[in-house]
N, C-alpha and C. Protein backbone atom coordinates (compact mmCIF):
# COMPACT_ATOMS: atom_id res chain seq x y z
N UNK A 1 93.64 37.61 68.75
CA UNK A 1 92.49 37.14 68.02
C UNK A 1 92.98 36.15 66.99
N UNK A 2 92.32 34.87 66.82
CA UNK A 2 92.74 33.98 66.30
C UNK A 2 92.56 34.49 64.58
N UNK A 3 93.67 34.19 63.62
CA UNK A 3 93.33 35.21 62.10
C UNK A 3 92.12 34.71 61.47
N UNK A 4 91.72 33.62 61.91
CA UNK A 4 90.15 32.91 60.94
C UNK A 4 89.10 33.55 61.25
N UNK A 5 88.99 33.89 62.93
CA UNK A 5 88.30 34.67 63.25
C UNK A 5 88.04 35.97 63.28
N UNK A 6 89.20 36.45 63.13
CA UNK A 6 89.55 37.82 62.87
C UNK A 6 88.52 37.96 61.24
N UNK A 7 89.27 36.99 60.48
CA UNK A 7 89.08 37.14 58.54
C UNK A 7 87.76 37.60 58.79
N UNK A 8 86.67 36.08 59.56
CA UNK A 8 85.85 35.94 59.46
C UNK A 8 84.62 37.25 59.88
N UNK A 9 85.04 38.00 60.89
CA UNK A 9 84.43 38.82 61.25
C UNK A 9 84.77 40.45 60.49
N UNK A 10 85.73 40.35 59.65
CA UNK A 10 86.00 41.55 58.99
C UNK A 10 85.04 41.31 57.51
N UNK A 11 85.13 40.18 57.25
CA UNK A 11 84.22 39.67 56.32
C UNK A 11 82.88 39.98 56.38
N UNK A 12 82.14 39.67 57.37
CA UNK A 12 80.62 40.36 57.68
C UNK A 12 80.71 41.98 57.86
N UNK A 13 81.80 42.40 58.83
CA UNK A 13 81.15 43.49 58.58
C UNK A 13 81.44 44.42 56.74
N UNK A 14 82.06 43.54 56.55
CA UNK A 14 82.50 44.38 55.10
C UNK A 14 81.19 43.92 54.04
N UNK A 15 80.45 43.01 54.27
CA UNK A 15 79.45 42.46 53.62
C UNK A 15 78.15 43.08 54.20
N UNK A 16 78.15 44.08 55.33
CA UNK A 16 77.38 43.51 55.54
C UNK A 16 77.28 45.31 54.88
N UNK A 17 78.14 46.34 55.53
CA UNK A 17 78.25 47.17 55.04
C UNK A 17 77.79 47.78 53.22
N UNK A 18 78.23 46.37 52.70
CA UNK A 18 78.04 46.57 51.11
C UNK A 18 76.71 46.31 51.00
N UNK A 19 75.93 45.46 51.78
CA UNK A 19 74.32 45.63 51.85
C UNK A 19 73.63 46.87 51.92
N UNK A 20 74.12 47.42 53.50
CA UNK A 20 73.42 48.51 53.71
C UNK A 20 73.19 49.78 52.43
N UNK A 21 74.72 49.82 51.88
CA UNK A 21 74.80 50.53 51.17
C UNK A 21 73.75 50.39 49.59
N UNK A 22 74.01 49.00 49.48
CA UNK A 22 72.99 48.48 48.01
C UNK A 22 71.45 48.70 48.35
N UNK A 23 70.80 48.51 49.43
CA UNK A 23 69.69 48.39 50.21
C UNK A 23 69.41 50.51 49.92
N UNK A 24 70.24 51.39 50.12
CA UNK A 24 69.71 52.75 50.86
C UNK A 24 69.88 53.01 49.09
N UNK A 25 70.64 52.98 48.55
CA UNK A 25 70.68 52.79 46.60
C UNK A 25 69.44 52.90 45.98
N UNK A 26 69.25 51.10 45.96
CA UNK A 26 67.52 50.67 45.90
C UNK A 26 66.53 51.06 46.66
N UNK A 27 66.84 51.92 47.58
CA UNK A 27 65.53 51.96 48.44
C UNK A 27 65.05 50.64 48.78
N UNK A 28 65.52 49.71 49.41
CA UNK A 28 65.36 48.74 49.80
C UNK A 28 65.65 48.94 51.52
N UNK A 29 64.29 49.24 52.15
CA UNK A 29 64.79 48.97 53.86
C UNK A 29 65.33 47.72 53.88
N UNK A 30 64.59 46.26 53.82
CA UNK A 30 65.08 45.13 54.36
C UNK A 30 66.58 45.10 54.24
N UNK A 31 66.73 45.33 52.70
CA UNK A 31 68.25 44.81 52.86
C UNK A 31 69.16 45.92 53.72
N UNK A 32 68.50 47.01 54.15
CA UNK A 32 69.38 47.93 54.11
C UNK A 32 69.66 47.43 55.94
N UNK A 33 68.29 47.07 56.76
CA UNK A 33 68.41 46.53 58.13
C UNK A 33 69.29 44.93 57.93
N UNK A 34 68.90 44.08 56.39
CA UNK A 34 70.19 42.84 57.12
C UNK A 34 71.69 43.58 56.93
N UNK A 35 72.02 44.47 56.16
CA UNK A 35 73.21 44.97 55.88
C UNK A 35 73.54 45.09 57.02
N UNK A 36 73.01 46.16 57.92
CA UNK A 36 73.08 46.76 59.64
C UNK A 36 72.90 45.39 60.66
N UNK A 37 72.52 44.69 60.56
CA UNK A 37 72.42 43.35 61.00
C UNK A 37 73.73 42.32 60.68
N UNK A 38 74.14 42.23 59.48
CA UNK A 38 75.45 41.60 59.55
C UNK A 38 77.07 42.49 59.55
N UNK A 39 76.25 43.15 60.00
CA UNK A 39 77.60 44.48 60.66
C UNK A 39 78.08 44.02 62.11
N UNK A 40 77.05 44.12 62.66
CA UNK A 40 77.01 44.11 64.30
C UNK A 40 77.21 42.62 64.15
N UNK A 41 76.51 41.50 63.76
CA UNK A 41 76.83 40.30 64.06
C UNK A 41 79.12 40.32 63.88
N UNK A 42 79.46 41.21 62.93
CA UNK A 42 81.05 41.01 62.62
C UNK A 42 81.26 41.74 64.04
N UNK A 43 80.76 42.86 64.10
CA UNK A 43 81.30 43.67 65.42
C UNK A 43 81.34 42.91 66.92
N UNK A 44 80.37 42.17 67.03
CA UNK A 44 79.61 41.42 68.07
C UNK A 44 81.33 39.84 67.73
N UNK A 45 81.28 39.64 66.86
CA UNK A 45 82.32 38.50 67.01
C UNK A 45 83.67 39.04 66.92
N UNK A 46 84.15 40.33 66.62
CA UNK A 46 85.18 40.47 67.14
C UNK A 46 85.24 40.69 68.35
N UNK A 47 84.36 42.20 68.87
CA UNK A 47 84.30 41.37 70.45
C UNK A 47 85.08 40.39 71.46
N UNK A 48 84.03 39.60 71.09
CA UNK A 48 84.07 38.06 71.49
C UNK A 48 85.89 37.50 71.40
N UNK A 49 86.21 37.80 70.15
CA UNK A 49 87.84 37.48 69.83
C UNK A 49 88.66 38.38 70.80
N UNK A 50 88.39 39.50 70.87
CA UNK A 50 89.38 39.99 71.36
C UNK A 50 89.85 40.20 72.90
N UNK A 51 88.15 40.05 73.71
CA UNK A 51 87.69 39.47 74.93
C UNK A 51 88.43 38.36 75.57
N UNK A 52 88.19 37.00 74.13
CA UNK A 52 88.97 35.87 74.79
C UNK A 52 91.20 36.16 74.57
N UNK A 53 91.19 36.97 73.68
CA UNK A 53 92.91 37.16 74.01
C UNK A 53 92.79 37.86 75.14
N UNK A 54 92.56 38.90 75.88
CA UNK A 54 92.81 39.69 77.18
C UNK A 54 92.76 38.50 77.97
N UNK A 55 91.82 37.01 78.03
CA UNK A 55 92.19 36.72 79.04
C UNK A 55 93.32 35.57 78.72
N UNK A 56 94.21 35.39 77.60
CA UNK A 56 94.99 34.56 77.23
C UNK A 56 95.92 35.07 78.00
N UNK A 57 96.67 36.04 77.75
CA UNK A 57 97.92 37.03 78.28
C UNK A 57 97.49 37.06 80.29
């Protein structure tokens, strides 16, 4: 996995995580679904990274 992409996707889910968490706090659904939303978008692009090394090797 290339490290930008790697950063980049540990980054959302760590953001997105700190949403959910601020969102269920406040009693805030929305933020608490984009929190859960920019989770999976990090999960969803590592994925993707680690997909394209299996077929590097």
């Amino acid at each position: 996995m290339s490290g930008k992409e790697k950063t980049k996707a540990k980054a959302e889910q760590v953001r997105g995580k700190a949403k959910e968490a601020a969102g269920r706090v406040v009693g805030n659904e929305s933020l608490t679904a984009k929190g859960r939303a920019e989770q999976v978008k990090g999960d969803a692009r590592q994925a993707k990274e680690k997909t394209k090394d299996m077929f590097k090797h």
